[in-house]
C-alpha atoms as a PDB file:
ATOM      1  CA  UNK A   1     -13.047  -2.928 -21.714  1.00  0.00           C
ATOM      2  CA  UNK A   2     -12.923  -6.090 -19.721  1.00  0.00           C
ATOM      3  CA  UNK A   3     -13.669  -5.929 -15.949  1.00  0.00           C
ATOM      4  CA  UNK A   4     -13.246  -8.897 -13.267  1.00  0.00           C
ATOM      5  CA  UNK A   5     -16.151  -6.642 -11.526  1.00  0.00           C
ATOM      6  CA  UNK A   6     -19.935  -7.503 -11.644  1.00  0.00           C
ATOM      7  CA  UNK A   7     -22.009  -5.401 -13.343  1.00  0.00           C
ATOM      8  CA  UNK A   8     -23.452  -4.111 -16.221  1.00  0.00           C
ATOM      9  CA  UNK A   9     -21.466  -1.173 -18.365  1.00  0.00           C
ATOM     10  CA  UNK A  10     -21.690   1.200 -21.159  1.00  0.00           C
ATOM     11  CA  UNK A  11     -19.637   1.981 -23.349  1.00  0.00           C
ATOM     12  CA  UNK A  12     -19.379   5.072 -26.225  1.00  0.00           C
ATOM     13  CA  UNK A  13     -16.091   5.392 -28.289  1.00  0.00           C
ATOM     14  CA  UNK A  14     -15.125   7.466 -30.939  1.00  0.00           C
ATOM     15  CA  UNK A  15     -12.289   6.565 -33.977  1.00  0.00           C
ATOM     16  CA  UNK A  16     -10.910   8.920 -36.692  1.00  0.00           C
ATOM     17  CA  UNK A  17      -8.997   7.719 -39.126  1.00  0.00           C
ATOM     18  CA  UNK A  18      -7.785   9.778 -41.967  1.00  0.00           C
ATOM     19  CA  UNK A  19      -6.268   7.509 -44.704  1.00  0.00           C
ATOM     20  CA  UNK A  20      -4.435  10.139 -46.443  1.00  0.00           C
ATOM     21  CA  UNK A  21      -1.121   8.287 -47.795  1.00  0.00           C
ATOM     22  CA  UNK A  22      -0.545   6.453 -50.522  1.00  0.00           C
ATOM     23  CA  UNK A  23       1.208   3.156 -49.919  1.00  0.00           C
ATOM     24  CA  UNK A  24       3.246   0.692 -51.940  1.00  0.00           C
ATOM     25  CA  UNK A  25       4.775  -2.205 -49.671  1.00  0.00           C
ATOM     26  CA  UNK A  26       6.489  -0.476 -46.828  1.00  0.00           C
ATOM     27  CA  UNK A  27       6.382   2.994 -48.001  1.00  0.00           C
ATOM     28  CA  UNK A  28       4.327   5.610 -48.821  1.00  0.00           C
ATOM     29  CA  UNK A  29       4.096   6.246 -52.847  1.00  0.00           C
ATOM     30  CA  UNK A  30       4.653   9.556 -54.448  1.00  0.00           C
ATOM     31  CA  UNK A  31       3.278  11.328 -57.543  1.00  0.00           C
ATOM     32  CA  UNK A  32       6.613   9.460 -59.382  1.00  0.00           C
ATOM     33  CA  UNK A  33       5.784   6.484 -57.852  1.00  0.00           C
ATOM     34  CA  UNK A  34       2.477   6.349 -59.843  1.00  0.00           C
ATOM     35  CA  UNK A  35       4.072   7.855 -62.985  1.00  0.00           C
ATOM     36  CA  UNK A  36       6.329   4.922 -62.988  1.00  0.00           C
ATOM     37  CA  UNK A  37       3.776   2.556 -61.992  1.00  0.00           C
ATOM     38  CA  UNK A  38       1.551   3.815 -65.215  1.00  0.00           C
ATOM     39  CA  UNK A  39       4.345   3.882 -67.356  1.00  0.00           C
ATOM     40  CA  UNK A  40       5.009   0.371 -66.843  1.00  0.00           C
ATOM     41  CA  UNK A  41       1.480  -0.389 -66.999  1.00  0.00           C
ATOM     42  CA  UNK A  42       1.411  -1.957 -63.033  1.00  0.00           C
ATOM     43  CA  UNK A  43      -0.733   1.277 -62.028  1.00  0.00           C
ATOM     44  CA  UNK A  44      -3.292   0.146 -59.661  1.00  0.00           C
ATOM     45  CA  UNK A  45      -6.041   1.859 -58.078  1.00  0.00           C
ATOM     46  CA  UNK A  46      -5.071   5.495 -57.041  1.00  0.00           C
ATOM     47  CA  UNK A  47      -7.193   6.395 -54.044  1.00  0.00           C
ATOM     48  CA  UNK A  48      -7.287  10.456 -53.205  1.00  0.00           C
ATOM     49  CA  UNK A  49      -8.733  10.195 -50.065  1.00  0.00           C
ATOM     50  CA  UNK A  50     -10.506   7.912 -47.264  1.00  0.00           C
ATOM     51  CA  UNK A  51     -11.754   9.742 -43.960  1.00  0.00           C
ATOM     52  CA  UNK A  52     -12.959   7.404 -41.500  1.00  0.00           C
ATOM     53  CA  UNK A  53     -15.516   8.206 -38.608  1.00  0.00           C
ATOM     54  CA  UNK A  54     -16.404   5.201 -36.253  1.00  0.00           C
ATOM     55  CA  UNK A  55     -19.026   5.774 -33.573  1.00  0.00           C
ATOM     56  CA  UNK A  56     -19.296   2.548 -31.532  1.00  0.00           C
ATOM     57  CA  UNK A  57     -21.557   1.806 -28.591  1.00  0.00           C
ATOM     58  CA  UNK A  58     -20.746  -0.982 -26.865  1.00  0.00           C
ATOM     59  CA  UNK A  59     -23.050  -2.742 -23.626  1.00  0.00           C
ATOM     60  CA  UNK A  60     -21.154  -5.193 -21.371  1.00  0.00           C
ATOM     61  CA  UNK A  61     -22.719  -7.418 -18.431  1.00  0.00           C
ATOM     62  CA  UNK A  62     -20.796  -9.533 -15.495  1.00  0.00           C
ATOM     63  CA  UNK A  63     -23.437 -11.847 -13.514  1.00  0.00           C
ATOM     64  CA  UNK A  64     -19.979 -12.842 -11.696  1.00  0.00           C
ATOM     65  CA  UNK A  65     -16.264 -12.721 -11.807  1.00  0.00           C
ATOM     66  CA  UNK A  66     -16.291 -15.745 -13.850  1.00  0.00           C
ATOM     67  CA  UNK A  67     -18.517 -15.266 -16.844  1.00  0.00           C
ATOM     68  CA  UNK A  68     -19.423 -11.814 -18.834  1.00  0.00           C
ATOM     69  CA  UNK A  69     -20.929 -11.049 -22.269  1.00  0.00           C
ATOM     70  CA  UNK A  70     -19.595  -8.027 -24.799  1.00  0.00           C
ATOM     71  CA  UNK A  71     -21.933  -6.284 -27.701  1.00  0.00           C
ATOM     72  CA  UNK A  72     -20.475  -3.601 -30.330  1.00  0.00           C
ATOM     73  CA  UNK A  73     -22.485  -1.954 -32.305  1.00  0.00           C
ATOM     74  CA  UNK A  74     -20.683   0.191 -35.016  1.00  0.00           C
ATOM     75  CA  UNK A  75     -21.786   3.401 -36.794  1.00  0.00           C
ATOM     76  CA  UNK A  76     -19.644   4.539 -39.615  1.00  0.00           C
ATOM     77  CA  UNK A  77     -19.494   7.685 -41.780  1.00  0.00           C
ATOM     78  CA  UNK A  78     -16.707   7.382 -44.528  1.00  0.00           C
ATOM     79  CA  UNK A  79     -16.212   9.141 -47.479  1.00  0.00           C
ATOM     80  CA  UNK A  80     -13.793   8.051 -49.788  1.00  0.00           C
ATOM     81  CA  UNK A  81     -12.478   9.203 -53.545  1.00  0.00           C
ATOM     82  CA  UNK A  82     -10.720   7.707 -56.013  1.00  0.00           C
ATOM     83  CA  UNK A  83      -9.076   7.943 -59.690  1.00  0.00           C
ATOM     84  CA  UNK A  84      -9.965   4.382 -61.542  1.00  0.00           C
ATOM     85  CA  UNK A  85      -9.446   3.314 -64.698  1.00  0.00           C
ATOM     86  CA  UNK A  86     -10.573   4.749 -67.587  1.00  0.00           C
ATOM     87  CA  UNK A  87     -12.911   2.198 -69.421  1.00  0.00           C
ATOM     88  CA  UNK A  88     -12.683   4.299 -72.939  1.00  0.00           C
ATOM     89  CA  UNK A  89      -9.149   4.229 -72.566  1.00  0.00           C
ATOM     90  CA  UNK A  90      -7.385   0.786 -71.681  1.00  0.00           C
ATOM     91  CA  UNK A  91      -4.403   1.624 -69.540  1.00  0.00           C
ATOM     92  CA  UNK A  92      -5.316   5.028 -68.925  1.00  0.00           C
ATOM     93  CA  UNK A  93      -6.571   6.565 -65.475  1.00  0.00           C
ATOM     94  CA  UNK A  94      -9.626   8.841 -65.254  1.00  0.00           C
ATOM     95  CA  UNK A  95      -8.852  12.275 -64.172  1.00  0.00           C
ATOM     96  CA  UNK A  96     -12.303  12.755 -62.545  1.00  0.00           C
ATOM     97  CA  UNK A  97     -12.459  11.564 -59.069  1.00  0.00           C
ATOM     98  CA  UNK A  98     -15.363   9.067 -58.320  1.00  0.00           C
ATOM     99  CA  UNK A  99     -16.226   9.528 -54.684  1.00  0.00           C
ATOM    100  CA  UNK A 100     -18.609   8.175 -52.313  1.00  0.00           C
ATOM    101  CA  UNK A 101     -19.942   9.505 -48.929  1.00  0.00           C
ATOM    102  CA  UNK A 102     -21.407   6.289 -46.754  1.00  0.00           C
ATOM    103  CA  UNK A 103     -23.154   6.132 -43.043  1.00  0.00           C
ATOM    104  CA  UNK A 104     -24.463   3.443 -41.870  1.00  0.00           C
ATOM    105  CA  UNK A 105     -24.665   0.634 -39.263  1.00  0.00           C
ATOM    106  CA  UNK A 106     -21.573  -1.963 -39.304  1.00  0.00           C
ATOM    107  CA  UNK A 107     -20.891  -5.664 -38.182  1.00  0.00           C
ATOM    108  CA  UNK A 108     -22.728  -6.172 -34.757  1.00  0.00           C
ATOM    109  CA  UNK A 109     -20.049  -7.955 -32.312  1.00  0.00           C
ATOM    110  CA  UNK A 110     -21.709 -10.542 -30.117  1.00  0.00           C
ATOM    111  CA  UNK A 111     -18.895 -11.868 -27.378  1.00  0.00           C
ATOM    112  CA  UNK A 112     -18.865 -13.943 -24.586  1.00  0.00           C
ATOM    113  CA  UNK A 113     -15.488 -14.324 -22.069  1.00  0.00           C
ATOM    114  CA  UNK A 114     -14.835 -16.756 -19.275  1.00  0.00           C
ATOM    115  CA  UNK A 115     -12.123 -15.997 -16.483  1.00  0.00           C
ATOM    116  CA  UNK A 116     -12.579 -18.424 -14.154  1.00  0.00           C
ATOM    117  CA  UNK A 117      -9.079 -19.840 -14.472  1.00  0.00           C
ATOM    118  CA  UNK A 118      -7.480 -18.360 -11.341  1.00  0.00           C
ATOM    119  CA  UNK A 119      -8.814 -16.858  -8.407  1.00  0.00           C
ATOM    120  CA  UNK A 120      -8.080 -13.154  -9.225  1.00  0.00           C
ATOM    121  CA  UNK A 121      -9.855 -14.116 -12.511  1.00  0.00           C
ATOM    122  CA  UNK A 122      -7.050 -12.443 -14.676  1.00  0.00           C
ATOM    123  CA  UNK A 123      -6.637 -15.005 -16.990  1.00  0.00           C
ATOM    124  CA  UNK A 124      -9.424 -15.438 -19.244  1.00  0.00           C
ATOM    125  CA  UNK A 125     -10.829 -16.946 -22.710  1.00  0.00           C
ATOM    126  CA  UNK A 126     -13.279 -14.455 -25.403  1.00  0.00           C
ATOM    127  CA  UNK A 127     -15.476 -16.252 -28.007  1.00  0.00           C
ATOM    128  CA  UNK A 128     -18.109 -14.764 -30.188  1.00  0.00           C
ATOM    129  CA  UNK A 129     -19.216 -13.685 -33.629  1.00  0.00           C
ATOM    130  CA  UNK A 130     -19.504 -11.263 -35.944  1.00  0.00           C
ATOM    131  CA  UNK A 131     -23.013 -10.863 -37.372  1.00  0.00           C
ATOM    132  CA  UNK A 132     -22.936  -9.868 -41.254  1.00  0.00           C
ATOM    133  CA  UNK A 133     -25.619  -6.578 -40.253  1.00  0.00           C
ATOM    134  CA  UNK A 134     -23.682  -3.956 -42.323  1.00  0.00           C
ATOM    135  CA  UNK A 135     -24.871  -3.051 -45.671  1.00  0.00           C
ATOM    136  CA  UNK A 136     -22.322  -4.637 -48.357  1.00  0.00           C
ATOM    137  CA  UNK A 137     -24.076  -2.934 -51.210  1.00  0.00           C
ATOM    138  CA  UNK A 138     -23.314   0.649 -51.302  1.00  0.00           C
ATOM    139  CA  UNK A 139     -22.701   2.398 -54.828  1.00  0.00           C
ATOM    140  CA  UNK A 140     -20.279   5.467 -55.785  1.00  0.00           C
ATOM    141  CA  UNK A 141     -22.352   8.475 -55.946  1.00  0.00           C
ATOM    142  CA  UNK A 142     -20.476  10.448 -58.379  1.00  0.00           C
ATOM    143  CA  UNK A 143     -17.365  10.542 -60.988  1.00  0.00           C
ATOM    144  CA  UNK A 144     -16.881   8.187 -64.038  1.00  0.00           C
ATOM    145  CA  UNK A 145     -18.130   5.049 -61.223  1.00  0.00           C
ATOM    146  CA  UNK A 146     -20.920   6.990 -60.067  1.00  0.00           C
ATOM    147  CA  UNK A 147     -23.394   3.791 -59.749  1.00  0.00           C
ATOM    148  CA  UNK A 148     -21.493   0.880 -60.054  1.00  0.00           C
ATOM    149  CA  UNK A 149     -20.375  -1.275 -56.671  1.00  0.00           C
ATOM    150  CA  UNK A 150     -17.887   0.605 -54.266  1.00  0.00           C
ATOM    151  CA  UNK A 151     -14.785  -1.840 -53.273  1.00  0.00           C
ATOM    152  CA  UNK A 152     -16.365  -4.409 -50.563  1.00  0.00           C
ATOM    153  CA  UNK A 153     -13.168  -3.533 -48.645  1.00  0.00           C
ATOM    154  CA  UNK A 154     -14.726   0.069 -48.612  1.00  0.00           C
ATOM    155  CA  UNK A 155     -18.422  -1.147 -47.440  1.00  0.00           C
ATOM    156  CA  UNK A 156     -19.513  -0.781 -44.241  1.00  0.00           C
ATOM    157  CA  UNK A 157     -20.047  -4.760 -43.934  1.00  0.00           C
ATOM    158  CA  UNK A 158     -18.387  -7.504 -45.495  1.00  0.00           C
ATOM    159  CA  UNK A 159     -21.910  -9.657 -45.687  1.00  0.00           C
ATOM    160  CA  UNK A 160     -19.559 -12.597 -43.793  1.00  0.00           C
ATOM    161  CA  UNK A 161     -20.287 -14.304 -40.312  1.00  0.00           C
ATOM    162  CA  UNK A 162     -17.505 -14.823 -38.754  1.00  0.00           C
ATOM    163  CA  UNK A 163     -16.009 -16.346 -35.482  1.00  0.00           C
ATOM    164  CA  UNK A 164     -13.449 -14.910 -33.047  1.00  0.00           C
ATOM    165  CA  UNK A 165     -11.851 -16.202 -30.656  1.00  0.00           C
ATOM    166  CA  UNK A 166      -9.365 -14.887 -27.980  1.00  0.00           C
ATOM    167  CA  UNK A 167      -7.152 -14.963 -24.913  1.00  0.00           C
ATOM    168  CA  UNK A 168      -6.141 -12.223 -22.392  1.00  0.00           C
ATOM    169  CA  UNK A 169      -4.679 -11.796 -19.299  1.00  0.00           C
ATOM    170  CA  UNK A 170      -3.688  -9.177 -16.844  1.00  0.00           C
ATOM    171  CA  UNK A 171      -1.727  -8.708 -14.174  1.00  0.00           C
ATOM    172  CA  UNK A 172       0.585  -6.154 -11.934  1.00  0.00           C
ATOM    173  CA  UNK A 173       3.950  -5.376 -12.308  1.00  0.00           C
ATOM    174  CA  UNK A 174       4.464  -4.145  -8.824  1.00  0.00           C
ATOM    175  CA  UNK A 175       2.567  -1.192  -7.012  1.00  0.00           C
ATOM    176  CA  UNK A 176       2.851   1.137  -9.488  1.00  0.00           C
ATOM    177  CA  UNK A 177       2.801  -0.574 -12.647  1.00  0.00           C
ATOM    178  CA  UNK A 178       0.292  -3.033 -14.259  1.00  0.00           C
ATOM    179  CA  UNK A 179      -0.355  -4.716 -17.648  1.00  0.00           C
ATOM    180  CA  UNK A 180      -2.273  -6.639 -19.980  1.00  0.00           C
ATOM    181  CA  UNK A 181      -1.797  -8.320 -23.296  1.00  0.00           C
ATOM    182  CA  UNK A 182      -4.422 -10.334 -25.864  1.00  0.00           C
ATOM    183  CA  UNK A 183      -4.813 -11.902 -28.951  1.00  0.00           C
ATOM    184  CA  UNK A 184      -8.130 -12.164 -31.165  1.00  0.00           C
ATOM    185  CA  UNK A 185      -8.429 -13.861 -34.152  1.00  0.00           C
ATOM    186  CA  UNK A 186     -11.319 -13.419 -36.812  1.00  0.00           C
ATOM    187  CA  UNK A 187     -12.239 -15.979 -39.181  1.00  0.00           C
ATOM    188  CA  UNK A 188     -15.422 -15.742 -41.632  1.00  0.00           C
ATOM    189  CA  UNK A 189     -16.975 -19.370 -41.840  1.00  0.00           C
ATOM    190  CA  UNK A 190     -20.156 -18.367 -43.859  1.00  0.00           C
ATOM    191  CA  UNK A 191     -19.661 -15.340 -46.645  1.00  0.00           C
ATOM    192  CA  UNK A 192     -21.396 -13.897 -49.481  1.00  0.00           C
ATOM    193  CA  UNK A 193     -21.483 -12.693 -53.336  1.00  0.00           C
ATOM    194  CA  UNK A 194     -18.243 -14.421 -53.506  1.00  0.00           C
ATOM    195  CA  UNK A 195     -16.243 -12.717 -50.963  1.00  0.00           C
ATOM    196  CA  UNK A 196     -14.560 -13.660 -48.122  1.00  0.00           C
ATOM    197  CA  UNK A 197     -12.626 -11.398 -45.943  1.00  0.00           C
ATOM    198  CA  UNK A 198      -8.960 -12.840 -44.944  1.00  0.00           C
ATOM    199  CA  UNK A 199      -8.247 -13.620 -41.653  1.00  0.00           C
ATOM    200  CA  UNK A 200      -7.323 -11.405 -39.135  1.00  0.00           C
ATOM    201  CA  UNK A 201      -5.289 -11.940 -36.094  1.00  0.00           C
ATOM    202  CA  UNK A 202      -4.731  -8.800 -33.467  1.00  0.00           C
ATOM    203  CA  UNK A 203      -2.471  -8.723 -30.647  1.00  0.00           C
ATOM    204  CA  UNK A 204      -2.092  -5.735 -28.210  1.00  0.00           C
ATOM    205  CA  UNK A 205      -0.270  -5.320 -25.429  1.00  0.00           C
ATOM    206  CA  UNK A 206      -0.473  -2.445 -23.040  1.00  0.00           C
ATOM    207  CA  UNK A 207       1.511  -0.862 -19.807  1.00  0.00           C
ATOM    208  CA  UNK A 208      -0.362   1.364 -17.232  1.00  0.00           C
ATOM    209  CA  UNK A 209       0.976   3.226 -14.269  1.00  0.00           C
ATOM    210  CA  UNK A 210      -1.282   3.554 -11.076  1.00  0.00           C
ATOM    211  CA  UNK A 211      -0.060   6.785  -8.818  1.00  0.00           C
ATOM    212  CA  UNK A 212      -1.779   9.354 -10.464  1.00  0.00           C
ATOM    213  CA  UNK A 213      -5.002   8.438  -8.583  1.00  0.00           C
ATOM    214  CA  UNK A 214      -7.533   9.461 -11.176  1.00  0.00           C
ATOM    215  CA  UNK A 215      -5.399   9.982 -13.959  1.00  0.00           C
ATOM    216  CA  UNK A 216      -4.314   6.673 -15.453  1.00  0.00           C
ATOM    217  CA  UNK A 217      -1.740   7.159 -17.965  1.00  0.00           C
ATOM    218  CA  UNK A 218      -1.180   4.138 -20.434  1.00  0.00           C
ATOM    219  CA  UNK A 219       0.837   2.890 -23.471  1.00  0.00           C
ATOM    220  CA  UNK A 220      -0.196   0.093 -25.697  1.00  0.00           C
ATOM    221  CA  UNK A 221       1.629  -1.629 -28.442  1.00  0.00           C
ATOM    222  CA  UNK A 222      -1.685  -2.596 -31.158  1.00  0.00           C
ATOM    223  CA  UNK A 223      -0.575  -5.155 -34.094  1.00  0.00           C
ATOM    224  CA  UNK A 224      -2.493  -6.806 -36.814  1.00  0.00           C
ATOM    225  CA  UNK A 225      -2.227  -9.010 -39.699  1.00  0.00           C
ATOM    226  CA  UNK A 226      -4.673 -10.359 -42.478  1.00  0.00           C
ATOM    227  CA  UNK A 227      -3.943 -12.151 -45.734  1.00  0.00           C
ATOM    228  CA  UNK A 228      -5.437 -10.978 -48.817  1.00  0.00           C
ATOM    229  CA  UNK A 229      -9.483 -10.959 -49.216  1.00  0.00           C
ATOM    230  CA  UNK A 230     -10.385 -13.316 -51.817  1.00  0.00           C
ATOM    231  CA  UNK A 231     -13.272 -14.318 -53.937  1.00  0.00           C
ATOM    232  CA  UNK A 232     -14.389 -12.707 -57.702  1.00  0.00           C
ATOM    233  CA  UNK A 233     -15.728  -9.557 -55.887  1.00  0.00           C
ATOM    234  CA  UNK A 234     -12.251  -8.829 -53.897  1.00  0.00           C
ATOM    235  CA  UNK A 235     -10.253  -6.378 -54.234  1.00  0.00           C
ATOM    236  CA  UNK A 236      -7.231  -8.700 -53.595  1.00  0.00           C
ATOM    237  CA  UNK A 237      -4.297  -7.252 -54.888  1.00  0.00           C
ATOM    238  CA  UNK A 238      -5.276  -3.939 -52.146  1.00  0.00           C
ATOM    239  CA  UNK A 239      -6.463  -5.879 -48.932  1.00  0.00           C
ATOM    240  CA  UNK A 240      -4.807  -7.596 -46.195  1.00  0.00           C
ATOM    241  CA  UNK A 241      -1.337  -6.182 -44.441  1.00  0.00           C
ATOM    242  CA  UNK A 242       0.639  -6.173 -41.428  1.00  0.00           C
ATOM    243  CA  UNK A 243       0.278  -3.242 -39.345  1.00  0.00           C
ATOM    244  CA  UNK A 244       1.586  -2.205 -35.979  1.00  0.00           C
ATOM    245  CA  UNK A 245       0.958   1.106 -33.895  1.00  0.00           C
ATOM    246  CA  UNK A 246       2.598   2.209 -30.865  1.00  0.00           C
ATOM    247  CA  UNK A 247      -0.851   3.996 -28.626  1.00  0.00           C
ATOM    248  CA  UNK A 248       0.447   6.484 -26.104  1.00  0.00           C
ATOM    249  CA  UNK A 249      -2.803   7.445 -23.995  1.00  0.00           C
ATOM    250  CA  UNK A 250      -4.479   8.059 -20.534  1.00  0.00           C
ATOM    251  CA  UNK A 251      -7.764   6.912 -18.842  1.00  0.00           C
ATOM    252  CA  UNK A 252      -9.574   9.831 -16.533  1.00  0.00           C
ATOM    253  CA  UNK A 253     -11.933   8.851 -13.418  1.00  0.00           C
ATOM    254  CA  UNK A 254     -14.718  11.886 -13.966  1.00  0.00           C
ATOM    255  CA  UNK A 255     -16.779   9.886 -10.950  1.00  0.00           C
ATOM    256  CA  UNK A 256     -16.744   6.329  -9.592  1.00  0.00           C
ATOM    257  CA  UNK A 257     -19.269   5.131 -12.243  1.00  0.00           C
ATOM    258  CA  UNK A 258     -17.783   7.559 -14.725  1.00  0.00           C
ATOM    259  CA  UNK A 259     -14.359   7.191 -17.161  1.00  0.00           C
ATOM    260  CA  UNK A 260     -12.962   9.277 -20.035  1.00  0.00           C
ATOM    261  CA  UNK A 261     -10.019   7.739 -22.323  1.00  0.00           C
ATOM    262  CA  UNK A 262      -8.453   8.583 -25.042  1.00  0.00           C
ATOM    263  CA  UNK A 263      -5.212   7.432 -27.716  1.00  0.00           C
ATOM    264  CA  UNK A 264      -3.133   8.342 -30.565  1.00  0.00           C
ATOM    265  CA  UNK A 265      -2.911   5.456 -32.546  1.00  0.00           C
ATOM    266  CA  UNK A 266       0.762   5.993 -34.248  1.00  0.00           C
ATOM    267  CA  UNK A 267       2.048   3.823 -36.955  1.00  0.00           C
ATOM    268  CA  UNK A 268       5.446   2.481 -36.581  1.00  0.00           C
ATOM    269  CA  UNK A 269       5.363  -0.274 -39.386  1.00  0.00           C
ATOM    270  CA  UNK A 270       3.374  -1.042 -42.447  1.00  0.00           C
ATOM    271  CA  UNK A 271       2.871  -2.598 -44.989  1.00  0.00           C
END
């Protein structure tokens, strides 16, 4: 989304994500996994499902090569289920799921960038913050939990402001080929309820080829870590990872003002 061109764009993009795995470490954790686990009395929290929508509209403005400013401004519809644990029985997990169904504004992204560093302006420094907008407060609607707090991983906000900060360039290969790469890190410097979200650091690189004339196709390489959340209201022992997806995908010219993309985010490591 970032443009050495003046101007002023708009920008609408959709995400689905469909958290439907189980995961322990590395792998992915089977019905015997969490037998074991509960046998041993190490069960954690057995999630049954989280579906993900993410609607995000995002404005961007260039007075001049040099200087340019970002917004994002996130809509998300999740519903989520879960087995806990049963509070009449210690040890025991409830066999009723408690679910939740949530839509609602997110963390509004405020970002400024500066490429003024050469003269093609492909080199170039993002700064910004994330304003705590999103509602932190959202309760399970029904199940043994129906009422009580949902996970403030699982809320739509994490009631934290935080700063980022990031680098980029971009650059051409040779006629046909081009590429970028960038890094963005996320710290929260003023939090609430005791919670703080960990630290996040992103780094994506990407490859494009250029002789399809309005078809752009692309691959990216998307990677992320985050320590544990922490605070009383955490849900440490489940946040934080490392993460990296391989993003085969293509970029369509419908008109010279006018672009449809599109990726498939695929996950080659986790944990």
């Amino acid at each position: 989304g970032i443009s050495a061109t003046p101007g002023f764009r708009v920008d609408l993009r959709y995400d689905y994500i469909d958290q439907s795995q189980l995961r322990h470490g590395n792998d992915t954790a089977g019905s015997a996994d969490v037998a074991a686990a509960q046998a041993a009395g190490t069960l954690g929290e057995t999630e049954t499902k989280t579906t993900n929508h993410y609607y995000t509209l995002g404005f961007d403005y260039s007075p001049n090569r040099e200087w340019g400013i970002h917004v994002q401004v996130p809509y998300i519809d999740r519903d989520h289920g879960t087995l806990a644990f049963d509070n009449v029985n210690p040890g025991a997990i409830d066999t009723e799921v408690s679910s939740s169904h949530t839509k609602a504004l997110g963390d509004v992204k405020l970002l400024g960038r500066y490429q003024g560093f050469s003269p093609d302006g492909n080199l170039g420094l993002m700064f910004g913050i994330k304003l705590p907008t999103g509602k932190h407060d959202e309760n399970f609607a029904s199940g043994p939990l129906a009422d009580s707090p949902l996970d403030r991983s699982l809320q739509v906000g994490t009631g934290s402001t935080d700063v980022i900060l990031g680098v980029y360039r971009f650059g051409a290969v040779n006629r046909s080929w081009d590429w970028f790469a960038q890094a963005l890190y996320q710290h929260a410097f003023r939090t609430k309820d005791d919670f703080r979200p960990g630290d996040s650091l992103n780094v994506n690189l990407g490859l494009r080829y250029m002789e399809f004339g309005n078809v752009v196709p692309q691959l990216q390489i998307n990677a992320k870590t985050a320590p544990h959340d922490t605070g009383a209201n955490a849900d440490t022992l489940n946040s934080g990872g490392r993460l990296v997806y391989l993003s085969p995908g293509a970029t369509v010219a419908l008109s010279k003002n006018i672009k449809l993309y599109g990726f498939l985010q695929i996950p080659v490591y986790q944990h």
